[in-house]
C-alpha atoms as a PDB file:
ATOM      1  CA  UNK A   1       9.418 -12.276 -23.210  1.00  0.00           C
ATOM      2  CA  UNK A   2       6.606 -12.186 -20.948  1.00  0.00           C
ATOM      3  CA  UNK A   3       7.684 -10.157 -17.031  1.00  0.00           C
ATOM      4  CA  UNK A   4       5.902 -12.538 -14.519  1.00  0.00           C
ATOM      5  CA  UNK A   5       6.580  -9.960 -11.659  1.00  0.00           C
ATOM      6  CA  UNK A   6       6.433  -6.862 -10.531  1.00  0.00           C
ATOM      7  CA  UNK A   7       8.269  -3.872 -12.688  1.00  0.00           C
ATOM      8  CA  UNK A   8      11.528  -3.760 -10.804  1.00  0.00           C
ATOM      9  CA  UNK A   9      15.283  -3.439 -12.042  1.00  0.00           C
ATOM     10  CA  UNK A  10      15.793  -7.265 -11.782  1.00  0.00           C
ATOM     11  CA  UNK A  11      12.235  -8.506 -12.628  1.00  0.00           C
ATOM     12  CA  UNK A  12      12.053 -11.812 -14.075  1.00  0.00           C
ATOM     13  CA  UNK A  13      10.734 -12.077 -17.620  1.00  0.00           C
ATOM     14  CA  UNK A  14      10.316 -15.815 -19.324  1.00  0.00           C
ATOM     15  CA  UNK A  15       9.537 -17.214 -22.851  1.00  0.00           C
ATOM     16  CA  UNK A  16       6.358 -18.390 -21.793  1.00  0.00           C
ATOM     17  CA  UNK A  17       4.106 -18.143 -18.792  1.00  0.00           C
ATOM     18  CA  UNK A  18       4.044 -21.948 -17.458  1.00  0.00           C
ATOM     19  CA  UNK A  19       6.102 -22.708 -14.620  1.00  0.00           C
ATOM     20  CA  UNK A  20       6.750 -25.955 -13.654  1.00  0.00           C
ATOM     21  CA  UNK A  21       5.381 -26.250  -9.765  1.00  0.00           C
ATOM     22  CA  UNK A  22       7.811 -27.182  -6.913  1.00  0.00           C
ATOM     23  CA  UNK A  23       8.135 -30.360  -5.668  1.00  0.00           C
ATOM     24  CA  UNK A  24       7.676 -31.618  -9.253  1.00  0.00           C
ATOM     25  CA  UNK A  25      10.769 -31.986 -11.094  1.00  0.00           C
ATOM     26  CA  UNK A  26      13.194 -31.959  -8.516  1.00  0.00           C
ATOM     27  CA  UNK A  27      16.138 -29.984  -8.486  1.00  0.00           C
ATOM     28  CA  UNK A  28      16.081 -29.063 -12.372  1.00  0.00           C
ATOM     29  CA  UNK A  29      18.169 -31.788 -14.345  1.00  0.00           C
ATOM     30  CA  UNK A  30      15.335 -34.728 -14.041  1.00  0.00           C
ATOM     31  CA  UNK A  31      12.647 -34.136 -16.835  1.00  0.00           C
ATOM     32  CA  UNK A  32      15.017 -32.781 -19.693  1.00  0.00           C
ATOM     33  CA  UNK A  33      15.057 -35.748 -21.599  1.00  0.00           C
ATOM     34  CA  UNK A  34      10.990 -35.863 -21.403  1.00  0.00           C
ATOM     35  CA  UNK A  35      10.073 -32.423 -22.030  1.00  0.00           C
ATOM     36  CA  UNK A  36      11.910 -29.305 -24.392  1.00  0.00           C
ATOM     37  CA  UNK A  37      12.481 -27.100 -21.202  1.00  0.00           C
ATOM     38  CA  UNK A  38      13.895 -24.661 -23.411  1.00  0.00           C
ATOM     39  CA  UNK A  39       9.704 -24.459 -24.727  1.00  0.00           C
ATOM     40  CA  UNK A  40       8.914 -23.575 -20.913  1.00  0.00           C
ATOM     41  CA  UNK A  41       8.910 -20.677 -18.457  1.00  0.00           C
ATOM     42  CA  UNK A  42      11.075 -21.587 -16.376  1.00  0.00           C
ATOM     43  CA  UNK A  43      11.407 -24.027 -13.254  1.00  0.00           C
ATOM     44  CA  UNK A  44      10.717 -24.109  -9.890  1.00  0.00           C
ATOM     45  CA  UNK A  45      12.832 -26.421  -7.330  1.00  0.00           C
ATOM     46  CA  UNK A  46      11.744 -28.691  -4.940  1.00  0.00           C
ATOM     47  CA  UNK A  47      11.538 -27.344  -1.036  1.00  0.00           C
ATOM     48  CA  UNK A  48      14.693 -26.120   0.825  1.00  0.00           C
ATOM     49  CA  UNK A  49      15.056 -25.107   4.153  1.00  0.00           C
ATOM     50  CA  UNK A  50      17.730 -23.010   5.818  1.00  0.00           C
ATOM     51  CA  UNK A  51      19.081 -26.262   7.498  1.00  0.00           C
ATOM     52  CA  UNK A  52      18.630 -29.940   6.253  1.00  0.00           C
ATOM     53  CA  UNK A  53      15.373 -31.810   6.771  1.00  0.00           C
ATOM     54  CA  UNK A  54      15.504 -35.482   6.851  1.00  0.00           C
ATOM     55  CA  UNK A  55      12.646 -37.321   5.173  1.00  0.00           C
ATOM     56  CA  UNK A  56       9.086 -38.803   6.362  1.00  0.00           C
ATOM     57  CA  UNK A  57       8.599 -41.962   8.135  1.00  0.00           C
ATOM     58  CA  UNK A  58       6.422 -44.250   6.764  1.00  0.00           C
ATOM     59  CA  UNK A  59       3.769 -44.215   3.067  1.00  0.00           C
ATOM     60  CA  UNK A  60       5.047 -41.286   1.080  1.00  0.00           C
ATOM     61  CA  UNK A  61       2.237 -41.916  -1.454  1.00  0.00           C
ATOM     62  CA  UNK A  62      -1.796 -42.037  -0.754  1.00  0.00           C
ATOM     63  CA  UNK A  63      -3.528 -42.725  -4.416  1.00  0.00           C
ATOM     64  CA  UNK A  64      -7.097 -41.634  -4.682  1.00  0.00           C
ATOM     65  CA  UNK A  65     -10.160 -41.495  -6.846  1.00  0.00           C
ATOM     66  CA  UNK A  66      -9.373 -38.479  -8.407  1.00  0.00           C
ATOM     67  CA  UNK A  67      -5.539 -37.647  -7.784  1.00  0.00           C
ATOM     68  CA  UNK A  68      -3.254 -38.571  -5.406  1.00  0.00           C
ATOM     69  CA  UNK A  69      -1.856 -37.498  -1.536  1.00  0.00           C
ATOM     70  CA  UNK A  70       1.711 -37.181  -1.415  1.00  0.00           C
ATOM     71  CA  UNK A  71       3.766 -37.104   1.734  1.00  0.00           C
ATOM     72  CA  UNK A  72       7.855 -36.176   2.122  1.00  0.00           C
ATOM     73  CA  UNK A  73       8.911 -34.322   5.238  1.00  0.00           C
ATOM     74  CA  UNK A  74      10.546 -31.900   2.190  1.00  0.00           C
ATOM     75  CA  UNK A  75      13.635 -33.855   3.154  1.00  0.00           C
ATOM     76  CA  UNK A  76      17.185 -31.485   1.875  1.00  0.00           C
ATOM     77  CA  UNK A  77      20.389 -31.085   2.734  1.00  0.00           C
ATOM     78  CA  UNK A  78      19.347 -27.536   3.635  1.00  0.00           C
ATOM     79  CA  UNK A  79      20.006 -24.143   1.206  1.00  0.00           C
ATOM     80  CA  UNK A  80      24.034 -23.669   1.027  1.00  0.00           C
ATOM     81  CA  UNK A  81      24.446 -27.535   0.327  1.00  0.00           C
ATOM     82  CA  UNK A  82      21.785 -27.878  -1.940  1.00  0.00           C
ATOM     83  CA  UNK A  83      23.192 -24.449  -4.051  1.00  0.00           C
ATOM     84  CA  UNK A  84      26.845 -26.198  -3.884  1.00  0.00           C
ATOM     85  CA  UNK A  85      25.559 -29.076  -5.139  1.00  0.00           C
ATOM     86  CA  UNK A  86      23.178 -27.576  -8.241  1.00  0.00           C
ATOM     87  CA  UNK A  87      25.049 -24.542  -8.933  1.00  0.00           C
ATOM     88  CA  UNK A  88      26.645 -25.772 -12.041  1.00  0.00           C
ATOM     89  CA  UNK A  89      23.046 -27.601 -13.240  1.00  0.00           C
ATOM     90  CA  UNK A  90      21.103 -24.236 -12.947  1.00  0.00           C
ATOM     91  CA  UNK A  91      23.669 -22.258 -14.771  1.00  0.00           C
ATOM     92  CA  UNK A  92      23.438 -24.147 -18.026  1.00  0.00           C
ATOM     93  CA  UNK A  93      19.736 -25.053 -17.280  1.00  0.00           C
ATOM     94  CA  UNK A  94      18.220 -23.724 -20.901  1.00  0.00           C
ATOM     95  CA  UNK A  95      15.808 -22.202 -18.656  1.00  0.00           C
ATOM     96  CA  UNK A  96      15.394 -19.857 -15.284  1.00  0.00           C
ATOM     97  CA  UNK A  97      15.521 -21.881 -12.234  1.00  0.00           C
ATOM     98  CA  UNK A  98      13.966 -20.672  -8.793  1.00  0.00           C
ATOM     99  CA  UNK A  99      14.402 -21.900  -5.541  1.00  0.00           C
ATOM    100  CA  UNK A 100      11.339 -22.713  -3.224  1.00  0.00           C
ATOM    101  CA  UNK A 101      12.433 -21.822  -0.216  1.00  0.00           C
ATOM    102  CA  UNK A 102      10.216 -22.766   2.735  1.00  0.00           C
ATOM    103  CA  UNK A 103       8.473 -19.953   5.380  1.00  0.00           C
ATOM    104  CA  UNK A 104       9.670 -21.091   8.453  1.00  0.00           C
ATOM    105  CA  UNK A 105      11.400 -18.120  10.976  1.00  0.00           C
ATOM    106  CA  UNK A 106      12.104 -14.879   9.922  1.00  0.00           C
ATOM    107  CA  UNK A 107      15.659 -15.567  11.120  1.00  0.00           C
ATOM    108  CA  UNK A 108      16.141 -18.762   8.398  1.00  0.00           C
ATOM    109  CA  UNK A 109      14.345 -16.852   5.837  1.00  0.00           C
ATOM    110  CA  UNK A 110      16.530 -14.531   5.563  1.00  0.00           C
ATOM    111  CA  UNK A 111      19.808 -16.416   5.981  1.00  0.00           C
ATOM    112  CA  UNK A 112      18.285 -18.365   3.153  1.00  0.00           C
ATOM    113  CA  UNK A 113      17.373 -15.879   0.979  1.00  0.00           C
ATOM    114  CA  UNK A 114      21.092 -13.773   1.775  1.00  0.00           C
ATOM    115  CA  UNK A 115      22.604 -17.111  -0.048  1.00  0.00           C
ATOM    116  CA  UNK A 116      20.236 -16.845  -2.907  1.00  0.00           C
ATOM    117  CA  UNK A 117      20.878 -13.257  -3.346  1.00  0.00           C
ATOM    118  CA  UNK A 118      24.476 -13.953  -3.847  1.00  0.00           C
ATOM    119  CA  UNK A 119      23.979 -16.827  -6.448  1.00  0.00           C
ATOM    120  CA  UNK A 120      24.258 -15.715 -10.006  1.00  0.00           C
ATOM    121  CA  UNK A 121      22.646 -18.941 -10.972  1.00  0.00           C
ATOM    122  CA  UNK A 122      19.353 -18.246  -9.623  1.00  0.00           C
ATOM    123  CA  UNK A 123      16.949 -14.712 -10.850  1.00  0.00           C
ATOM    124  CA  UNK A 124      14.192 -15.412  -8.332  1.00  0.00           C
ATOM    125  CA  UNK A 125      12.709 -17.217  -5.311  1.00  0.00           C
ATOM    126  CA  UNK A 126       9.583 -18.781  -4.286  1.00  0.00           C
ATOM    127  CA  UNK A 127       9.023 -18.564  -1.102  1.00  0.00           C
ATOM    128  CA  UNK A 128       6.380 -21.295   0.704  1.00  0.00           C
ATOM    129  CA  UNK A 129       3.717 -20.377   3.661  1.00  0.00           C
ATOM    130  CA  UNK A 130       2.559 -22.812   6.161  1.00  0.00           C
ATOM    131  CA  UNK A 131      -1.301 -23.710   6.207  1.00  0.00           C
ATOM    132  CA  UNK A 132      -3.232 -21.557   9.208  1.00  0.00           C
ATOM    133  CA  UNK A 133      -0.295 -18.790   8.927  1.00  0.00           C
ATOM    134  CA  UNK A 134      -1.371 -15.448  10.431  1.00  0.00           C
ATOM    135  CA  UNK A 135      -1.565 -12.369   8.267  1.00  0.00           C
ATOM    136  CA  UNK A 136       1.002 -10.845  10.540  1.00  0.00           C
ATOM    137  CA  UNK A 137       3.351 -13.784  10.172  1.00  0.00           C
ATOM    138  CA  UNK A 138       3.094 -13.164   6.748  1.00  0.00           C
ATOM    139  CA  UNK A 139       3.816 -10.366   6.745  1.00  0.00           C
ATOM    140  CA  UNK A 140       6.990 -10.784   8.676  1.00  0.00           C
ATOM    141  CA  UNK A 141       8.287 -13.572   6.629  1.00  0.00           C
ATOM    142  CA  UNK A 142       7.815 -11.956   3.190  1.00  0.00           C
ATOM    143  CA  UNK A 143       8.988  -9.054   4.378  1.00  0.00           C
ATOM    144  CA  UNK A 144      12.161 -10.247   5.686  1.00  0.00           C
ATOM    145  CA  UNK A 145      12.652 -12.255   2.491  1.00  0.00           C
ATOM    146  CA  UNK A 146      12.280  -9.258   0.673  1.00  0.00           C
ATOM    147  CA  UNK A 147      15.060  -7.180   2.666  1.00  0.00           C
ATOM    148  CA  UNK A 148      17.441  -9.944   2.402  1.00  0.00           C
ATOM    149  CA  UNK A 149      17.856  -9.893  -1.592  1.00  0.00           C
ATOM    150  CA  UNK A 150      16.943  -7.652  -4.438  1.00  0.00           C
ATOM    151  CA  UNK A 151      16.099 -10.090  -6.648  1.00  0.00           C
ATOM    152  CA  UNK A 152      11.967 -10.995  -7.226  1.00  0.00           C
ATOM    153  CA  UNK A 153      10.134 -13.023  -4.407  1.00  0.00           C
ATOM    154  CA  UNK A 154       7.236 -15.233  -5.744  1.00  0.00           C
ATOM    155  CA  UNK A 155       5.029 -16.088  -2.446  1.00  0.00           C
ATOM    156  CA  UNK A 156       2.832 -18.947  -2.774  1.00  0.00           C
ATOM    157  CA  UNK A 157      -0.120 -19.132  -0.686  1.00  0.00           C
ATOM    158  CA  UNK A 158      -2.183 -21.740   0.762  1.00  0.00           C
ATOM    159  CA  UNK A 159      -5.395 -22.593   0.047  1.00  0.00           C
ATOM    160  CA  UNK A 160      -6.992 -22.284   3.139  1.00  0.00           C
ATOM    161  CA  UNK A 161      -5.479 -19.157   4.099  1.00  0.00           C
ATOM    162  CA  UNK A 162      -5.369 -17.289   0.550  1.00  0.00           C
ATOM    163  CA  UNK A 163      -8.143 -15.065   1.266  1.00  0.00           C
ATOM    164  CA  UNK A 164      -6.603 -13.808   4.098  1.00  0.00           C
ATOM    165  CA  UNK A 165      -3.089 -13.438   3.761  1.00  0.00           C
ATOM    166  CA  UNK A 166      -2.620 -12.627  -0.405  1.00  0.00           C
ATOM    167  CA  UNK A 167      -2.797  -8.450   1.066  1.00  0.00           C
ATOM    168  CA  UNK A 168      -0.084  -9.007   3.740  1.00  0.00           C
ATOM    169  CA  UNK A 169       2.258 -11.006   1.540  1.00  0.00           C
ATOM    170  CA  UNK A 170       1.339  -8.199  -1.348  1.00  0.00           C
ATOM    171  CA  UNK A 171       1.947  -5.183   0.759  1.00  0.00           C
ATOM    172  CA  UNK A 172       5.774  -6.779   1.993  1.00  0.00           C
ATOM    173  CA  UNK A 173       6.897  -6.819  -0.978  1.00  0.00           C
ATOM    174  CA  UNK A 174       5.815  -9.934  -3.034  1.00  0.00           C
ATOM    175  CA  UNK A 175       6.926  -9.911  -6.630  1.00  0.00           C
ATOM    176  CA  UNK A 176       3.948 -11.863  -7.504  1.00  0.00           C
ATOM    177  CA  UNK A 177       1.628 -14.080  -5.649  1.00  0.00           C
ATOM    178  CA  UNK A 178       1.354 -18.245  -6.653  1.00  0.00           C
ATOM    179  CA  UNK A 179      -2.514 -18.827  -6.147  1.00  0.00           C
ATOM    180  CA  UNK A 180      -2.259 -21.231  -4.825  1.00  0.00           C
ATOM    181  CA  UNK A 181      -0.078 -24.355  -3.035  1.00  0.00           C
ATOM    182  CA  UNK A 182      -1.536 -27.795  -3.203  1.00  0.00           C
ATOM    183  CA  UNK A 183      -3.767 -28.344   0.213  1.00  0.00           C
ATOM    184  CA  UNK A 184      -3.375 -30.306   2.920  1.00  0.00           C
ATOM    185  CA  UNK A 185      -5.605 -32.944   3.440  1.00  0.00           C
ATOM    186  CA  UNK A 186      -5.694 -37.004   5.369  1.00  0.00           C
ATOM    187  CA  UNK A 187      -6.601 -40.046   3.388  1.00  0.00           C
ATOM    188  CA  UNK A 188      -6.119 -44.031   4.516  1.00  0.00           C
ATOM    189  CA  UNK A 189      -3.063 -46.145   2.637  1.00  0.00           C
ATOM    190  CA  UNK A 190      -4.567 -48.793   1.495  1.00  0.00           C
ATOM    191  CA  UNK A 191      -1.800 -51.037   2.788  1.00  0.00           C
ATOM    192  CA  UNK A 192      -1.103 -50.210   5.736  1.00  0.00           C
ATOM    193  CA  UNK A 193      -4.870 -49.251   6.589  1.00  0.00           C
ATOM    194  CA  UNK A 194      -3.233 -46.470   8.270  1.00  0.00           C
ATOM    195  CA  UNK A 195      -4.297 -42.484   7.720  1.00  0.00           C
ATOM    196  CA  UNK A 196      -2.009 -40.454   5.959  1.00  0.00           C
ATOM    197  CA  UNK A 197      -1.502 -36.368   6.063  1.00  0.00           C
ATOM    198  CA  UNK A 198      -0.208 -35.131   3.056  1.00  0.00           C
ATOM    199  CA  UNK A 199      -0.431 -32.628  -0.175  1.00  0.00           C
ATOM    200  CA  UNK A 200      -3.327 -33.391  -2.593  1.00  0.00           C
ATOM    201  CA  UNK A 201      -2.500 -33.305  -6.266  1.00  0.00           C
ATOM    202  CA  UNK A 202      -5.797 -33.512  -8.215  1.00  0.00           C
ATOM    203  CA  UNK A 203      -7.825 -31.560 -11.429  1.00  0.00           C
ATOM    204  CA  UNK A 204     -10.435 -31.278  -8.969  1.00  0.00           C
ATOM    205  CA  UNK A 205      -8.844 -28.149  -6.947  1.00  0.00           C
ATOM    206  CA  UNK A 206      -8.299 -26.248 -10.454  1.00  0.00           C
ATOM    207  CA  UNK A 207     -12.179 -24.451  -9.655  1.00  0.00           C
ATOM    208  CA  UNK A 208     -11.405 -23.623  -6.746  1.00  0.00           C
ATOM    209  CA  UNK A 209      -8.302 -22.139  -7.520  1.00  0.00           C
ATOM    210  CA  UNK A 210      -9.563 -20.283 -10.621  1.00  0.00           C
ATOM    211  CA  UNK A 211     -12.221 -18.997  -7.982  1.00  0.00           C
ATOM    212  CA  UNK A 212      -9.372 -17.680  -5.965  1.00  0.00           C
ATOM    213  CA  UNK A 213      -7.336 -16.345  -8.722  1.00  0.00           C
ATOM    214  CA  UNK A 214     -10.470 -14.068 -10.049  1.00  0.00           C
ATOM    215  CA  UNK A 215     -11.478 -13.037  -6.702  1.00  0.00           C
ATOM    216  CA  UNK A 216      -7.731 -11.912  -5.386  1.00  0.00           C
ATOM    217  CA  UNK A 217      -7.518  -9.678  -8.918  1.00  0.00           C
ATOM    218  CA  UNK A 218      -9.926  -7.931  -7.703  1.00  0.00           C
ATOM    219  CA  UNK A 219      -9.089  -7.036  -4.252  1.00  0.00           C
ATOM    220  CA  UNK A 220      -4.791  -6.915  -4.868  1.00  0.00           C
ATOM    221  CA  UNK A 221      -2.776  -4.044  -6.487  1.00  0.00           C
ATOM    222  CA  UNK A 222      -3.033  -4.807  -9.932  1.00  0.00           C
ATOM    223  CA  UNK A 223       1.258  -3.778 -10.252  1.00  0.00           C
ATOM    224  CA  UNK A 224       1.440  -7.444  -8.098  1.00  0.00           C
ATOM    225  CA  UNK A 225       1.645 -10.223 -10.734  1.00  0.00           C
ATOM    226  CA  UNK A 226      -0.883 -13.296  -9.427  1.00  0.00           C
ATOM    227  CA  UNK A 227       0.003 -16.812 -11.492  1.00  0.00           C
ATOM    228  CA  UNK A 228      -2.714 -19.444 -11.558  1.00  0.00           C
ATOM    229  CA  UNK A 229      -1.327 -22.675  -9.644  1.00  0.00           C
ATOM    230  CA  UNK A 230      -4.046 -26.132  -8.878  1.00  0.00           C
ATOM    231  CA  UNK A 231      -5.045 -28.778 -11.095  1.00  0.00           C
ATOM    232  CA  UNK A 232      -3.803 -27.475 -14.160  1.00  0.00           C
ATOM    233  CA  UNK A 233      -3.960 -30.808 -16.690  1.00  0.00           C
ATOM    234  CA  UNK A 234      -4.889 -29.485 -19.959  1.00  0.00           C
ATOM    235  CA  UNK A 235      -4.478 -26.114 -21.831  1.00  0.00           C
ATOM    236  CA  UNK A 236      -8.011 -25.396 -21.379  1.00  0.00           C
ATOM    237  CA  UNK A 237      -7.218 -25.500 -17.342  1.00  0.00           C
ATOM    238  CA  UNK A 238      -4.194 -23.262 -18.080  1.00  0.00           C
ATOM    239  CA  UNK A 239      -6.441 -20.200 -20.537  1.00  0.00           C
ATOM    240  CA  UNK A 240      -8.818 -20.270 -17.589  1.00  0.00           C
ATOM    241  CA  UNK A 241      -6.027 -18.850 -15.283  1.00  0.00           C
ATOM    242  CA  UNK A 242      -4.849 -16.531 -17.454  1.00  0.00           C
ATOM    243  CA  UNK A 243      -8.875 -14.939 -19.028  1.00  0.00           C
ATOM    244  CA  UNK A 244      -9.230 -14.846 -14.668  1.00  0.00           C
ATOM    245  CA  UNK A 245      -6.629 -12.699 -14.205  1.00  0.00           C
ATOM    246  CA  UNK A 246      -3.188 -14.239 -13.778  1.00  0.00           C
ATOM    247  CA  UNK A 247       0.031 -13.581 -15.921  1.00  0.00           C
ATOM    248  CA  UNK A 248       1.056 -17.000 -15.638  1.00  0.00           C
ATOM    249  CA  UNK A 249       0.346 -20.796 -14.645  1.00  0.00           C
ATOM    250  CA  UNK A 250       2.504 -23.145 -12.714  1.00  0.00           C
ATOM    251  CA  UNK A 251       1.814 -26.673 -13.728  1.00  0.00           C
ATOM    252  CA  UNK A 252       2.332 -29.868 -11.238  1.00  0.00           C
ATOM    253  CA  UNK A 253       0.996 -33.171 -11.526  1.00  0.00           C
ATOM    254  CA  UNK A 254       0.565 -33.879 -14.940  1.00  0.00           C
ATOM    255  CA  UNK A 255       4.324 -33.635 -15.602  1.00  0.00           C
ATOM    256  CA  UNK A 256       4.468 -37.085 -13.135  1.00  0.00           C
ATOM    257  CA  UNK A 257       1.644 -38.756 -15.748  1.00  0.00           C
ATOM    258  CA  UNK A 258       2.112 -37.024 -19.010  1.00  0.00           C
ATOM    259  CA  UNK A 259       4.970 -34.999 -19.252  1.00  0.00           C
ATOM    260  CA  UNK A 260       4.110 -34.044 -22.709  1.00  0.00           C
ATOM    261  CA  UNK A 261       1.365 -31.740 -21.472  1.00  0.00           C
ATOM    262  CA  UNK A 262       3.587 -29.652 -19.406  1.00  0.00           C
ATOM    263  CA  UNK A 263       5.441 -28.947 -23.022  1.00  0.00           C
ATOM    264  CA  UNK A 264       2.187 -28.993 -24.920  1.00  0.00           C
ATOM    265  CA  UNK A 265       0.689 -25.765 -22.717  1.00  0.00           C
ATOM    266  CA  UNK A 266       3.534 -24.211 -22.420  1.00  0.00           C
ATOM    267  CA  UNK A 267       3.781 -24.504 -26.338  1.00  0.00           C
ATOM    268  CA  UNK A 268       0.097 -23.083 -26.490  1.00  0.00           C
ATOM    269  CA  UNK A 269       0.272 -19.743 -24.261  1.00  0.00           C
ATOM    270  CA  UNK A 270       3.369 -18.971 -25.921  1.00  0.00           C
ATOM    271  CA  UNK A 271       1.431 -19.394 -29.203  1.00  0.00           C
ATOM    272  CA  UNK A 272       4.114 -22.221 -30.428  1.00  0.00           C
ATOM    273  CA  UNK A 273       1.506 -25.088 -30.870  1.00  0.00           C
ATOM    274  CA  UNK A 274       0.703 -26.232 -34.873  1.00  0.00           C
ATOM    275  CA  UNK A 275      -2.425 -26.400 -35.600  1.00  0.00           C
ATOM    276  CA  UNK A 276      -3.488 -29.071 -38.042  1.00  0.00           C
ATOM    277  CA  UNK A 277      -3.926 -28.206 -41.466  1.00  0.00           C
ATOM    278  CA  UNK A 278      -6.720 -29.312 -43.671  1.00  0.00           C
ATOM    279  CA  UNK A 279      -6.026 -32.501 -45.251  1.00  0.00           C
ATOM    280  CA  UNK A 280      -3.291 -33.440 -42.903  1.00  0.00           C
ATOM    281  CA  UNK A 281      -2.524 -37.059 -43.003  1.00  0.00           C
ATOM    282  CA  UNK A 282      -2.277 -38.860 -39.745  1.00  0.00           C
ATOM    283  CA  UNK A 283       1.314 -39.352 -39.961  1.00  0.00           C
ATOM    284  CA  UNK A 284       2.021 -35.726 -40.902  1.00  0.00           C
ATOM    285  CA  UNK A 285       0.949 -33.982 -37.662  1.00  0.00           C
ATOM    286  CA  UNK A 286       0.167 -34.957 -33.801  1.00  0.00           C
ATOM    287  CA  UNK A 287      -0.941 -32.738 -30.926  1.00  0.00           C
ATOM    288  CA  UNK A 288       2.323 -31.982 -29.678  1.00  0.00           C
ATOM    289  CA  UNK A 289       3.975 -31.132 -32.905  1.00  0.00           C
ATOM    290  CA  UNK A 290       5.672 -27.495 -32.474  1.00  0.00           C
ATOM    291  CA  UNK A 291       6.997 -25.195 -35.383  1.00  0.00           C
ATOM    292  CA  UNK A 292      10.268 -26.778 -34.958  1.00  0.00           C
ATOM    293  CA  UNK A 293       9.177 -30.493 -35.902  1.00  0.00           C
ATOM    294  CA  UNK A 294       6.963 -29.344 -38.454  1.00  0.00           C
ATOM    295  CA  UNK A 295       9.429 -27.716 -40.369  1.00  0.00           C
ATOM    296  CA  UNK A 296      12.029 -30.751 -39.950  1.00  0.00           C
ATOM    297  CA  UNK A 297      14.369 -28.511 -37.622  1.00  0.00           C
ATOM    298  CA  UNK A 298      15.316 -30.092 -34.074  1.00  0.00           C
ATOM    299  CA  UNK A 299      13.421 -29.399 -30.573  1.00  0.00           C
ATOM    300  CA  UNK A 300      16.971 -27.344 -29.694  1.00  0.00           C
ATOM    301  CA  UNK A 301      16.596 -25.710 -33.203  1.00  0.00           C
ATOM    302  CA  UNK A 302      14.535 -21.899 -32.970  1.00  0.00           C
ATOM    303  CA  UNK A 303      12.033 -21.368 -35.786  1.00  0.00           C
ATOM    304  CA  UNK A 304      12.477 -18.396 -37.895  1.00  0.00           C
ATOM    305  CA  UNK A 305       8.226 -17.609 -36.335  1.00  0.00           C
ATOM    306  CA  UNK A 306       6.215 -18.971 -34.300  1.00  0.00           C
ATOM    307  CA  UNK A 307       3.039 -20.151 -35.431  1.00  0.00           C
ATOM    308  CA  UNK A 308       0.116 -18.541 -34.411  1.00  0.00           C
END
């Protein structure tokens, strides 16, 4: 087991350190019949809010040359419906589930994170910043998050604002910092010929999160946990994150295009992906092949070892 935050009595430890992003597989039951979650870290939900946000008006989806602009209004039914309604999921989820709960006020931080505190289903939180957030506010918002529950409080920063705010969110308390959330940017729907604001999802911001990652080693407590987030689509993308410093990778994207890569890295930093042996016939191994197929066990089946 792998602890992706900081030493603590009720620090979370997972299986392997690949996280599947928020805002990617929904609310935790979507993607188990495409990838062995029980081969992954663990999973982190899609946005709440203290109270319910309805969704966007208008083109939810931008594509572009390299990726794609996505646009929801993070529309839920707000935290204590959305925990009513998953409870039972995330308690027989083969994996840990998080909620991402989103910075707004201190005031509906903390209510939030008071409900997640009581919910035995859920060992951790992610909480979300707003893009141009102050180091002070921050500070305020981690710090009330923190106060309101004992269990570990994974902050994700923006991209624009890393720099700037990774020592404010580190000093309140942060179990571990997310480096980073996907940025904000504007592009034109093709058809409605209208402009757009929205997340970007693209490969393209992996260096210039890696940058961030290496940099924010350097200047934060090294007993605060940083995980590698942005543009992770192949394992190469994910062993960059982790040689620059982090403890751990949340993947996004991909899992919308080719779930099997999720599984695949998650396989590979956990040191569970087969190798092919010399004189392998094509039919006897594939990329994604774990221990488990290789030996002719099931995906819900544990090998005796890993292979290394």
């Amino acid at each position: 087991m792998i602890e992706i935050t900081r030493a603590s009595k009720f620090a979370l430890s997972v299986r392997a350190p690949v996280l599947i992003a928020s805002g990617v597989a929904g609310w935790g039951a979507h993607y188990q019949d495409l990838i062995n979650l029980k081969k992954v870290g663990a999973l982190i939900t899609n946005p709440v809010t203290y109270h319910a946000w309805t969704p966007a008006r208008g083109t939810r989806v931008v594509p572009l040359d390299a990726g794609v602009l996505v646009h929801t209004g993070l529309p839920n039914a707000g935290v204590r419906a959305v925990i009513k309604a998953y409870r039972a999921v995330w308690a027989h989820a083969p994996l840990p589930i998080l909620l991402h709960v989103v910075g707004t006020t201190r005031q509906d931080v903390r209510g939030a994170c008071q409900l997640i505190d009581q919910e035995e289903s859920l060992p951790a939180l992610e909480l979300g910043l707003n893009d141009d957030i102050s180091a002070l506010k921050t500070y305020e918002l981690v710090k009330a998050a923190c106060e309101a529950t004992e269990k570990p409080v994974l902050v994700r920063l923006p991209m624009y604002d890393a720099y700037e705010v990774a020592g404010a969110a580190a000093d309140a308390g942060a179990g571990a910092l997310v480096v980073c959330a996907p940025p904000r940017g504007t592009a034109r729907d093709p058809r409605s010929g209208r402009l757009v604001s929205g997340r970007i999802y693209s490969p393209l911001l992996h260096p210039m999160a890696l940058r961030m990652v290496g940099v924010l080693r350097q200047r934060i407590d090294p007993a605060v946990p940083i995980i590698g987030a942005g543009g992770v689509h192949s394992l190469d993308d994910a062993r960059n994150f982790i040689e620059a410093g982090a403890v751990a990778v949340q993947v996004d994207s991909v899992t919308w295009v080719q779930p099997n890569i999720t599984e695949r890295i998650a396989r590979d930093l956990s040191g569970g992906l087969v190798t092919r042996e010399s004189g392998a016939l094509a039919d006897e191994w594939h990329a994604d092949m774990g221990d488990t197929f290789k030996r002719g066990m099931s995906s819900d089946d544990e090998p005796a070892q890993e292979s290394r």
